[in-house]
C-alpha atoms as a PDB file:
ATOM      1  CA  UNK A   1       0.000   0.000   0.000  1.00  0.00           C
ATOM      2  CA  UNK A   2       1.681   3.181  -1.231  1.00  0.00           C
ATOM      3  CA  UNK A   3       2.417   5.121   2.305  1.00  0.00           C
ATOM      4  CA  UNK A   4       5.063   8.029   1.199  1.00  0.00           C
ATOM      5  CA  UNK A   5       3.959  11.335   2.160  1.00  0.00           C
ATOM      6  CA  UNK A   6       3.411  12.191  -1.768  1.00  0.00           C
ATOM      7  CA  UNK A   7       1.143   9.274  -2.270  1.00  0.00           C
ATOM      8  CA  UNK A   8      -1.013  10.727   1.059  1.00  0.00           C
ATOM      9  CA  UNK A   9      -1.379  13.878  -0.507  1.00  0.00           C
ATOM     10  CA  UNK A  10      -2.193  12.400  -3.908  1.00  0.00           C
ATOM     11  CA  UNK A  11      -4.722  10.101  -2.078  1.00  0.00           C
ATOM     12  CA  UNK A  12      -6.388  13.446  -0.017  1.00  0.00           C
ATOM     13  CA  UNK A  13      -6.866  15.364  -3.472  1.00  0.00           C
ATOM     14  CA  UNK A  14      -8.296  12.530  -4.984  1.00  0.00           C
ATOM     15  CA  UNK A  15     -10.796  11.917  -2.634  1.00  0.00           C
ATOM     16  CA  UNK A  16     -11.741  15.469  -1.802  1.00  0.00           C
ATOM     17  CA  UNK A  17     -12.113  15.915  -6.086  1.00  0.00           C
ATOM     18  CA  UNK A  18     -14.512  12.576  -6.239  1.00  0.00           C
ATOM     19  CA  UNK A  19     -16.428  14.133  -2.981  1.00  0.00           C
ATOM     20  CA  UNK A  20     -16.721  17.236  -5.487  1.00  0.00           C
ATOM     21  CA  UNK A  21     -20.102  15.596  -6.918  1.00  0.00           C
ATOM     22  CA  UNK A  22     -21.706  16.435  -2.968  1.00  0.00           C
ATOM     23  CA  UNK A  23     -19.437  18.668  -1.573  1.00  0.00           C
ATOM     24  CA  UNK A  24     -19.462  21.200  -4.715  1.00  0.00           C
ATOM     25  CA  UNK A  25     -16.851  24.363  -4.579  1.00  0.00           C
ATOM     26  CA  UNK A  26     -16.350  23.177  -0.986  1.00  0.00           C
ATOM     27  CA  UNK A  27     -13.997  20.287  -2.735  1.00  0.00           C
ATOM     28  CA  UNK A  28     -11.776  22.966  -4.858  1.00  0.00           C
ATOM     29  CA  UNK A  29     -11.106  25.190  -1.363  1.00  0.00           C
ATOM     30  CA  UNK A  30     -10.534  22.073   0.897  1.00  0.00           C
ATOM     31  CA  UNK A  31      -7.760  20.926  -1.643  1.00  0.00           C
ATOM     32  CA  UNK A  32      -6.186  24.371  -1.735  1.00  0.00           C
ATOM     33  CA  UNK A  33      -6.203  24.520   2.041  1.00  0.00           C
ATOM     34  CA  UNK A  34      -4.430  21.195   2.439  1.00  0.00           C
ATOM     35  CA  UNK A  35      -1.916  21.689  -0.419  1.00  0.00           C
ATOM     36  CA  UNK A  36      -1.155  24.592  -0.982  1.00  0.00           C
ATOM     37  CA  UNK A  37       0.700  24.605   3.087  1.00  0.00           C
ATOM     38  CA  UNK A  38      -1.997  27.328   4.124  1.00  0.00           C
ATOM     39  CA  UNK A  39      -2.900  24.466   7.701  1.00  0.00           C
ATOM     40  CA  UNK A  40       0.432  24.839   8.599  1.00  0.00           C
ATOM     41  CA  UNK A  41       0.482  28.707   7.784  1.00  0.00           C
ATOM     42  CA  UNK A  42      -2.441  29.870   9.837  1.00  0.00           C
ATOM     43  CA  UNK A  43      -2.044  27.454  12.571  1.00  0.00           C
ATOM     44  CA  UNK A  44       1.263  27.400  13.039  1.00  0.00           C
ATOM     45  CA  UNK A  45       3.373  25.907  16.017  1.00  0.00           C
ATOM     46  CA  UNK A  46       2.865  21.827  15.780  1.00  0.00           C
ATOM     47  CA  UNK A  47      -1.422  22.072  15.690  1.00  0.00           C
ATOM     48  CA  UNK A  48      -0.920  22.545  11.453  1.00  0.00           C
ATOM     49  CA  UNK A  49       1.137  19.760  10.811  1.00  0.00           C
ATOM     50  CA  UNK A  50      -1.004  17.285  13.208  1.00  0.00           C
ATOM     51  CA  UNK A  51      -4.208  18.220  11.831  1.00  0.00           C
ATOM     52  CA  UNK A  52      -3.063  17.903   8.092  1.00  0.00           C
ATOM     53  CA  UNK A  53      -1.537  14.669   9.055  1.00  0.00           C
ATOM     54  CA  UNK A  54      -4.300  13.326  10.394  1.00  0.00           C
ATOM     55  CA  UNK A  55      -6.741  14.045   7.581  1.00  0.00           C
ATOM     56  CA  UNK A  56      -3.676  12.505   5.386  1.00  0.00           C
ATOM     57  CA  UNK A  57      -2.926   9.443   6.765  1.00  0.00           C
ATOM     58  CA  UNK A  58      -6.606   8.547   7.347  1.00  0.00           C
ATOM     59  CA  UNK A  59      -6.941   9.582   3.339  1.00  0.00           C
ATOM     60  CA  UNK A  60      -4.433   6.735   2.587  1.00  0.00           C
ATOM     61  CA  UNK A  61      -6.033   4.312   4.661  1.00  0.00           C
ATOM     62  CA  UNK A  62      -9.286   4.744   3.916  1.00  0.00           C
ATOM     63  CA  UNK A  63      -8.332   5.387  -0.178  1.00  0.00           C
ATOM     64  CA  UNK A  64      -6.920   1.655  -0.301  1.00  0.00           C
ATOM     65  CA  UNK A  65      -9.875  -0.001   1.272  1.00  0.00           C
ATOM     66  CA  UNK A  66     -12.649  -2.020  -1.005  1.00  0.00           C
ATOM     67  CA  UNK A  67     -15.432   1.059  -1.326  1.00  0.00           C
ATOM     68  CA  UNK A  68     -17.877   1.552  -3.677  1.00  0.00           C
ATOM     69  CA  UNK A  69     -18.001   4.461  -5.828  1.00  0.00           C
ATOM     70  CA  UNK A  70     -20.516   6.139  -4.271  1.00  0.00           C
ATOM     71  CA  UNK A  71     -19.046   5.300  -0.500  1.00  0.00           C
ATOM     72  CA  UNK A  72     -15.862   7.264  -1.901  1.00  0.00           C
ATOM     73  CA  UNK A  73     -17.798   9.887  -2.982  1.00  0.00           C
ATOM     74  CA  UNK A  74     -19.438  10.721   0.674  1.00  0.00           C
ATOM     75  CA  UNK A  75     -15.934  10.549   2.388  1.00  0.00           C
ATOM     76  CA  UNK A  76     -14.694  13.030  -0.255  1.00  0.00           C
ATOM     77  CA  UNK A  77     -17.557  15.367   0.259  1.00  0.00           C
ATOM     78  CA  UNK A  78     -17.362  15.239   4.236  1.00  0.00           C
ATOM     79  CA  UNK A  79     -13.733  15.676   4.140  1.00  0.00           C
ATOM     80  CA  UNK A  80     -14.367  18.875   2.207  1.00  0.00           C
ATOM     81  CA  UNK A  81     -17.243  20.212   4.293  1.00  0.00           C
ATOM     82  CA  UNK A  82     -14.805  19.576   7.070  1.00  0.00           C
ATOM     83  CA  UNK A  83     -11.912  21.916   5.986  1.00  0.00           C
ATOM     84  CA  UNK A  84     -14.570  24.194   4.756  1.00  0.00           C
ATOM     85  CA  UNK A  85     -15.722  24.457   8.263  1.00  0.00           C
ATOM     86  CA  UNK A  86     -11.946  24.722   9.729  1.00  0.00           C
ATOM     87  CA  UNK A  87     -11.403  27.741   7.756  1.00  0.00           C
ATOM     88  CA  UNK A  88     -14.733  29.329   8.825  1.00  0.00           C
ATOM     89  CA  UNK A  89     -13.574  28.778  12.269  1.00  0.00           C
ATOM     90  CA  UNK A  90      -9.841  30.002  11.410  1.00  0.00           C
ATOM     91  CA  UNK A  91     -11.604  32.937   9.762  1.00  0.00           C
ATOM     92  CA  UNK A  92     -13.305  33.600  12.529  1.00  0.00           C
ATOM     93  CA  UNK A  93     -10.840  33.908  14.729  1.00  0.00           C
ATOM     94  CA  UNK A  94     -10.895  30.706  16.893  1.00  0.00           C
ATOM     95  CA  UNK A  95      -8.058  28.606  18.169  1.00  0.00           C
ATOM     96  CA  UNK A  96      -7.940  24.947  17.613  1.00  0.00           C
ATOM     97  CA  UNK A  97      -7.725  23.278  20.502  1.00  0.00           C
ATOM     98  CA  UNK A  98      -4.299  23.045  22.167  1.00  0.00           C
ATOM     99  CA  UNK A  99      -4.666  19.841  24.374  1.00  0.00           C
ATOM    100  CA  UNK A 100      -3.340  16.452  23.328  1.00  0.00           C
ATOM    101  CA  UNK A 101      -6.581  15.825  20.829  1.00  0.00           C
ATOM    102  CA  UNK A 102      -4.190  15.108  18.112  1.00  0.00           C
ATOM    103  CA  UNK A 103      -1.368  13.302  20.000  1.00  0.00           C
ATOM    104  CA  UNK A 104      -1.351   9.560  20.793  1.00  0.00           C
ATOM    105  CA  UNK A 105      -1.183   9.038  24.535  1.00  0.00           C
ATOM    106  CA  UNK A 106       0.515   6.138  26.191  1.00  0.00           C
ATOM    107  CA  UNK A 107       0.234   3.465  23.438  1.00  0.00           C
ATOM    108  CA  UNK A 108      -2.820   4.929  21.921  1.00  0.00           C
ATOM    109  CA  UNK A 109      -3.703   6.589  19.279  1.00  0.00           C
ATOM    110  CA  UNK A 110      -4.268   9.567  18.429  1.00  0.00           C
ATOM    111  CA  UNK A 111      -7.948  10.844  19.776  1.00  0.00           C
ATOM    112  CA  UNK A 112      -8.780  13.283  16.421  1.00  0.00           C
ATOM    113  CA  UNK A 113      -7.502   9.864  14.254  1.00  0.00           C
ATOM    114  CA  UNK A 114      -9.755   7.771  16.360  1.00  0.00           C
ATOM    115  CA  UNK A 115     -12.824  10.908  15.895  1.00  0.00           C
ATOM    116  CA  UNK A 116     -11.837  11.015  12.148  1.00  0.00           C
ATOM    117  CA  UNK A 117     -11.575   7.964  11.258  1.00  0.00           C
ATOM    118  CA  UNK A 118     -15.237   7.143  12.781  1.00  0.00           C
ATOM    119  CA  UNK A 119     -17.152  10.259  11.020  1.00  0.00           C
ATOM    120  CA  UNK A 120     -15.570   8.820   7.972  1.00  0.00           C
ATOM    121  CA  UNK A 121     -16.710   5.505   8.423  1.00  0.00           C
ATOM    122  CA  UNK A 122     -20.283   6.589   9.031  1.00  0.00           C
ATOM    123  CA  UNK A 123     -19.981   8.595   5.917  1.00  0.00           C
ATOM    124  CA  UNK A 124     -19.150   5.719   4.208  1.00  0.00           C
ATOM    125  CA  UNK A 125     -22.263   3.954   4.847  1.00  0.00           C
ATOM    126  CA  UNK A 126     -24.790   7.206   5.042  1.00  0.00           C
ATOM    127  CA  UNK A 127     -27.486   6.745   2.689  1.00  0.00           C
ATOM    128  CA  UNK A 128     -28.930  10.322   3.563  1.00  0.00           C
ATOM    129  CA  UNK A 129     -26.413  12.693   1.721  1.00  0.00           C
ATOM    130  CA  UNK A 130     -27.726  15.722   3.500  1.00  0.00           C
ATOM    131  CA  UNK A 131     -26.185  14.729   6.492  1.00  0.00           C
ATOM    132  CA  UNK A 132     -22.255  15.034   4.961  1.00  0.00           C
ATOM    133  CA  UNK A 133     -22.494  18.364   5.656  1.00  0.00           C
ATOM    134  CA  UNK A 134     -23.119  18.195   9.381  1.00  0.00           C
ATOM    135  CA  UNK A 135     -20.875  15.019   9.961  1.00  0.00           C
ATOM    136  CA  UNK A 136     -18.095  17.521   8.647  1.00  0.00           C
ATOM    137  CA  UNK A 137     -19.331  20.457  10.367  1.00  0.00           C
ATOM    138  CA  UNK A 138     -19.139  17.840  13.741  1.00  0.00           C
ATOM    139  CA  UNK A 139     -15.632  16.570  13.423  1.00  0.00           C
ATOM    140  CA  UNK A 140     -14.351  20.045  12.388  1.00  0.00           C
ATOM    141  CA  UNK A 141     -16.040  21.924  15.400  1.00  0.00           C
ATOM    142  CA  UNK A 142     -14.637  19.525  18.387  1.00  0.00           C
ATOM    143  CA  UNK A 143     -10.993  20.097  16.974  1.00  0.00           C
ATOM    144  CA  UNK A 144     -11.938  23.543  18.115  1.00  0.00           C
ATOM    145  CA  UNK A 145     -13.526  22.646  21.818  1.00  0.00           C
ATOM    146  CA  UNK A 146     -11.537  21.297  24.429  1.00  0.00           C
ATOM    147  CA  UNK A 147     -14.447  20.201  26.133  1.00  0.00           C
ATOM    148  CA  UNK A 148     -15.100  17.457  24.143  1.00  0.00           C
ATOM    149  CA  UNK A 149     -13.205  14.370  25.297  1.00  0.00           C
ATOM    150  CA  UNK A 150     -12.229  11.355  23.264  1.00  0.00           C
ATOM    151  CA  UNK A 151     -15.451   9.353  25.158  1.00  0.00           C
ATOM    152  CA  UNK A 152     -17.980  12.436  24.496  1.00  0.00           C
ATOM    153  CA  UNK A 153     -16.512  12.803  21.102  1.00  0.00           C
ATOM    154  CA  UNK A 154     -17.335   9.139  19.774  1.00  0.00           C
ATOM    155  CA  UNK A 155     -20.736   9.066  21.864  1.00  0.00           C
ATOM    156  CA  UNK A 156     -21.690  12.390  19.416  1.00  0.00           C
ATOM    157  CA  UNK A 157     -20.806  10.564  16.498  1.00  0.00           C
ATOM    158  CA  UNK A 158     -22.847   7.105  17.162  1.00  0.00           C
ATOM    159  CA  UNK A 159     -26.011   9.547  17.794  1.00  0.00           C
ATOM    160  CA  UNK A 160     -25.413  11.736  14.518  1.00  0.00           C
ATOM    161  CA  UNK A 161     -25.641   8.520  12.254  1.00  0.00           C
ATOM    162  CA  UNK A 162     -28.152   7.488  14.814  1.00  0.00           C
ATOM    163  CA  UNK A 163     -30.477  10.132  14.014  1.00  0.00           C
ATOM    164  CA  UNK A 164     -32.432  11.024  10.849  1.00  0.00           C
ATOM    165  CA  UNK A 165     -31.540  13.651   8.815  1.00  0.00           C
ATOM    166  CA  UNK A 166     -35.459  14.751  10.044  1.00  0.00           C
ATOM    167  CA  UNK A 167     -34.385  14.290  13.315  1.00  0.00           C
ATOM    168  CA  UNK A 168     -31.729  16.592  12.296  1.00  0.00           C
ATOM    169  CA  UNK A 169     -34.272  19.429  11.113  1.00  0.00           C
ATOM    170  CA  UNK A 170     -36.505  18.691  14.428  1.00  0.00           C
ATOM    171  CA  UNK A 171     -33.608  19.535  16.579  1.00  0.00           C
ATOM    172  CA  UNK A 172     -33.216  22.739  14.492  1.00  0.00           C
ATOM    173  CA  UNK A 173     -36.783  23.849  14.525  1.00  0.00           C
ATOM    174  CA  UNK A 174     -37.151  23.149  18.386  1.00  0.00           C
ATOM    175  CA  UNK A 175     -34.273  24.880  18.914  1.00  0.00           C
ATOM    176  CA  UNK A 176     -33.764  27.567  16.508  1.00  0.00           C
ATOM    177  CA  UNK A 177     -37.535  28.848  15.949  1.00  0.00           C
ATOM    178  CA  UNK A 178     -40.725  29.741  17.543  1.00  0.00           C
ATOM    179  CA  UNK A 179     -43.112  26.717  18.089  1.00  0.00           C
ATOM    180  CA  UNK A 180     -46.131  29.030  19.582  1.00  0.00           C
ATOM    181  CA  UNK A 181     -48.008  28.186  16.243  1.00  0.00           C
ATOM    182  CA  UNK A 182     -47.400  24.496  16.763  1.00  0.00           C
ATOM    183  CA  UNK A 183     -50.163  22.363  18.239  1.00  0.00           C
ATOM    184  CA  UNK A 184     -50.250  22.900  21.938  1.00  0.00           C
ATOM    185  CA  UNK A 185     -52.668  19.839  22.432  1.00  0.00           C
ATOM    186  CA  UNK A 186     -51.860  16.266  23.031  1.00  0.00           C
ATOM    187  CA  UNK A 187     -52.876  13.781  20.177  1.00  0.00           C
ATOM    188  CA  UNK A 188     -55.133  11.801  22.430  1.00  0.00           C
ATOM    189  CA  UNK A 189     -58.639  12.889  21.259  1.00  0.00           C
ATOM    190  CA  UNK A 190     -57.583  12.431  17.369  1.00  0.00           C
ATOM    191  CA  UNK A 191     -58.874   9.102  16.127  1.00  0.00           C
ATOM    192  CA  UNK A 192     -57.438   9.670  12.776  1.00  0.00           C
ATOM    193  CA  UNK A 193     -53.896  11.787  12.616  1.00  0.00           C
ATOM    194  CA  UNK A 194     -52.462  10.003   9.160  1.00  0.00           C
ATOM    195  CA  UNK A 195     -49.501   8.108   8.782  1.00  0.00           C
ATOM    196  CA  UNK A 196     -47.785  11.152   7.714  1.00  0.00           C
ATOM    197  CA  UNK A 197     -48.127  12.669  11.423  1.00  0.00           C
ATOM    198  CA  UNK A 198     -47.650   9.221  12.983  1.00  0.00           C
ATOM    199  CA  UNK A 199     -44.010   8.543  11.019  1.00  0.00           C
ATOM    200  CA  UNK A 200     -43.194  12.181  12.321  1.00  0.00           C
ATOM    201  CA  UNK A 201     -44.436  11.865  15.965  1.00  0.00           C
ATOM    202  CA  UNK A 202     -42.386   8.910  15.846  1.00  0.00           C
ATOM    203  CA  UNK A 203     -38.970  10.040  15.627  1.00  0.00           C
ATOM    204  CA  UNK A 204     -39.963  12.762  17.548  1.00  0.00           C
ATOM    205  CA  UNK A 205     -40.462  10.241  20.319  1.00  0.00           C
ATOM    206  CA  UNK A 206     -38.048   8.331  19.795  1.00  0.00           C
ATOM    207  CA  UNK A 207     -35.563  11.689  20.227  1.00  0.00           C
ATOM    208  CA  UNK A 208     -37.551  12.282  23.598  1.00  0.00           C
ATOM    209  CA  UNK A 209     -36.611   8.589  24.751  1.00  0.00           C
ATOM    210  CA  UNK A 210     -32.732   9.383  23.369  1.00  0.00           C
ATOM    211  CA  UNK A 211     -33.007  12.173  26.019  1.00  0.00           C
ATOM    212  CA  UNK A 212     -32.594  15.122  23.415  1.00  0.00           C
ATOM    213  CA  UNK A 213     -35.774  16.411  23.968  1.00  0.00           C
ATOM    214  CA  UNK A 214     -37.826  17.223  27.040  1.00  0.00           C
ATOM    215  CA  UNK A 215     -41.949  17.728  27.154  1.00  0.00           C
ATOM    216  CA  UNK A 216     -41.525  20.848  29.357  1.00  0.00           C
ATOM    217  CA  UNK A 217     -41.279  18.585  32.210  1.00  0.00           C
ATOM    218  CA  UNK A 218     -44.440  16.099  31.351  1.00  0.00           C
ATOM    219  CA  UNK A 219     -43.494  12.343  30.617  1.00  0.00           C
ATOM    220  CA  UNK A 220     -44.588  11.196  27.706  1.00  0.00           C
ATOM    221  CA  UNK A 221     -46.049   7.561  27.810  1.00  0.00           C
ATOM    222  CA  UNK A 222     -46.640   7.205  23.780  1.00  0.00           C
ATOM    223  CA  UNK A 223     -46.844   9.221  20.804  1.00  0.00           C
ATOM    224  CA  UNK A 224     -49.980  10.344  22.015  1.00  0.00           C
ATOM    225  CA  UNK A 225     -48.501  12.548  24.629  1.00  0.00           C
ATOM    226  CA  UNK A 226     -46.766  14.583  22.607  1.00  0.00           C
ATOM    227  CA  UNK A 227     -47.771  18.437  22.698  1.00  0.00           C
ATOM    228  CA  UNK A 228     -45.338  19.706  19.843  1.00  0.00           C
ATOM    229  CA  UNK A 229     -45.545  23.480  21.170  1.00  0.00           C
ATOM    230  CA  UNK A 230     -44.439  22.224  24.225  1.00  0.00           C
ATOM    231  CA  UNK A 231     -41.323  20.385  23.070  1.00  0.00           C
ATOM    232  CA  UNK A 232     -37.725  21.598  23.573  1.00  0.00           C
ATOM    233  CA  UNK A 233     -33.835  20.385  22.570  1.00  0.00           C
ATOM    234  CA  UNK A 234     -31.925  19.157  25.650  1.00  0.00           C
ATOM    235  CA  UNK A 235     -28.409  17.282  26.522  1.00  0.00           C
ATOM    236  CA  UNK A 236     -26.901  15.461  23.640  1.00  0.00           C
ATOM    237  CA  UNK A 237     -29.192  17.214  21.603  1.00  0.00           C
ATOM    238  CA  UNK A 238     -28.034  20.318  21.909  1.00  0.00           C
ATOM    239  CA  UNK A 239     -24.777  19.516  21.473  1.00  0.00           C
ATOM    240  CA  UNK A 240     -25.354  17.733  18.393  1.00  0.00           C
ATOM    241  CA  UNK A 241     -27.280  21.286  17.208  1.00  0.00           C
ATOM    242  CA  UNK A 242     -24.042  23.403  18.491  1.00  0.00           C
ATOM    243  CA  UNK A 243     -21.672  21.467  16.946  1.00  0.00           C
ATOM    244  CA  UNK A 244     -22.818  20.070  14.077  1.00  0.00           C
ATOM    245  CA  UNK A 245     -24.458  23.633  13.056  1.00  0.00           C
ATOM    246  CA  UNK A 246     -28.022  22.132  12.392  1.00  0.00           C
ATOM    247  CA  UNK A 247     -29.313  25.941  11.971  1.00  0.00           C
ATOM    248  CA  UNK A 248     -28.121  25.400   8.197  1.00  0.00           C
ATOM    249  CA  UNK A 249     -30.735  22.285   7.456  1.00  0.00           C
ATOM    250  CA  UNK A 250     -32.515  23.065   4.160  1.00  0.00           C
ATOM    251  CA  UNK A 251     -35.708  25.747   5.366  1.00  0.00           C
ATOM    252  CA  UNK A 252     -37.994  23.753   3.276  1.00  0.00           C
ATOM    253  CA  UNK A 253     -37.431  20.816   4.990  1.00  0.00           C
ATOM    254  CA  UNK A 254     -38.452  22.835   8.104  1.00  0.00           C
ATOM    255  CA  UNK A 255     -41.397  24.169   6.127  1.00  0.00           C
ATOM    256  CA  UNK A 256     -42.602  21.082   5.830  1.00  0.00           C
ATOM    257  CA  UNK A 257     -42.376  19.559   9.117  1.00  0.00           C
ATOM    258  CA  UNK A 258     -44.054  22.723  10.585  1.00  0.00           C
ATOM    259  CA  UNK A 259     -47.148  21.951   8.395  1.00  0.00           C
ATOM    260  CA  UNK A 260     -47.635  18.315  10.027  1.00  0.00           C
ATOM    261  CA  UNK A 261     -47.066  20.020  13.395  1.00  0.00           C
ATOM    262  CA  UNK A 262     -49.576  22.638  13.251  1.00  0.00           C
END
């Protein structure tokens, strides 16, 4: 397997420019940022060289695996939405984190190989494209927060692929926008709410029993119990909104959950 530090930068470009068919323009500025020596540049110090190594070495691992077309395609376009997002966050003036994220630590690896490699893997395998961009938004944002340990780290990325990408849009809408013109009522006295409602009360629910969202303080026993005025993001949840910037879900999407809500 070629490992020379000119094959992983011919294996990053590659993938990034397949990922192009998602990803878009994001592809052509990701490859600029990691060739062209501009990580190193604005990072400086050792931070640069760790983070660009990272997203190369897991590049040539991950190139010379059996994937589909289409699996190489999704880790090209979340790699790009990821450096997209690091040079937002360089552009906006904050500091990657300075910890030992992307050292290994007494005969293990590395914790932002470990984080990398498993947003990349769950790329692989995500049949819901929309969420690329907020699996790279993720592992971009908790190179810049400290906060998030190794163990917190991994638990956000098993609920992201978890989670629907209209789970997704539900955390946004709960959290971003006003739900007074949702229905305030339970769903008790409806004998007939439509499959529709039901398949969207579900996940819903089932983000209530993940312990993302609360009821203002009422349990809720079924789908039934659900008041959607009433609901609001919690815990994991909003983390997951924070960091995986789920205020950028398409507004038509949100649109048309707020119609089944009403």
């Amino acid at each position: 397997m070629p490992n020379s530090e000119n094959d992983k930068k011919e294996d990053l470009e590659e993938l990034i420019a397949i990922g192009s068919d998602i990803a878009g323009g994001a592809a052509g500025g990701a490859i600029g940022f990691f060739t062209a020596g501009s990580v190193g540049a604005v990072l400086g110090g050792m931070t640069g060289p760790l983070l660009s190594f990272t997203f190369r070495r897991l590049a040539n691992e991950i190139k010379y695996r059996l994937l589909g077309k289409r699996e190489e395609v999704r880790i090209g376009a979340t790699i790009a939405f990821a450096a997209k997002k690091i040079q937002e966050n360089i552009a906006n003036g904050l500091q990657v984190r300075q910890d030992n994220f992307f050292q290994g630590q007494h005969n293990e690896r590395a914790a932002a190989e470990e984080i990398l490699e498993g947003v990349l893997l769950v790329a692989q395998r995500e049949h819901q494209e929309k969420k690329l961009l907020f699996y790279g938004n993720l592992v971009a944002n908790i190179a810049f927060h400290p906060e998030i340990d190794r163990a917190e780290a991994n638990l956000l990325i098993r609920l992201g692929e978890r989670i629907s990408y209209r789970q997704m849009c539900l955390l946004a809408l709960f959290t971003r926008f006003d739900t007074s013109n949702l229905r305030q009522e339970d769903y008790r006295s409806n004998g007939n709410v439509g499959t529709a409602k039901v398949a969207l009360l579900q996940e819903i629910y089932d983000l209530y029993l993940q312990g993302m969202l609360n009821a203002s303080g009422v349990a809720l026993l079924s789908l039934a119990d659900i008041k959607p005025g009433k609901i609001k993001v919690q815990g994991t949840g909003a983390t997951l909104y924070e960091l995986m910037e789920l205020w950028k879900v398409d507004m038509q999407d949100i649109v048309e959950i707020i119609e089944l809500l009403r």
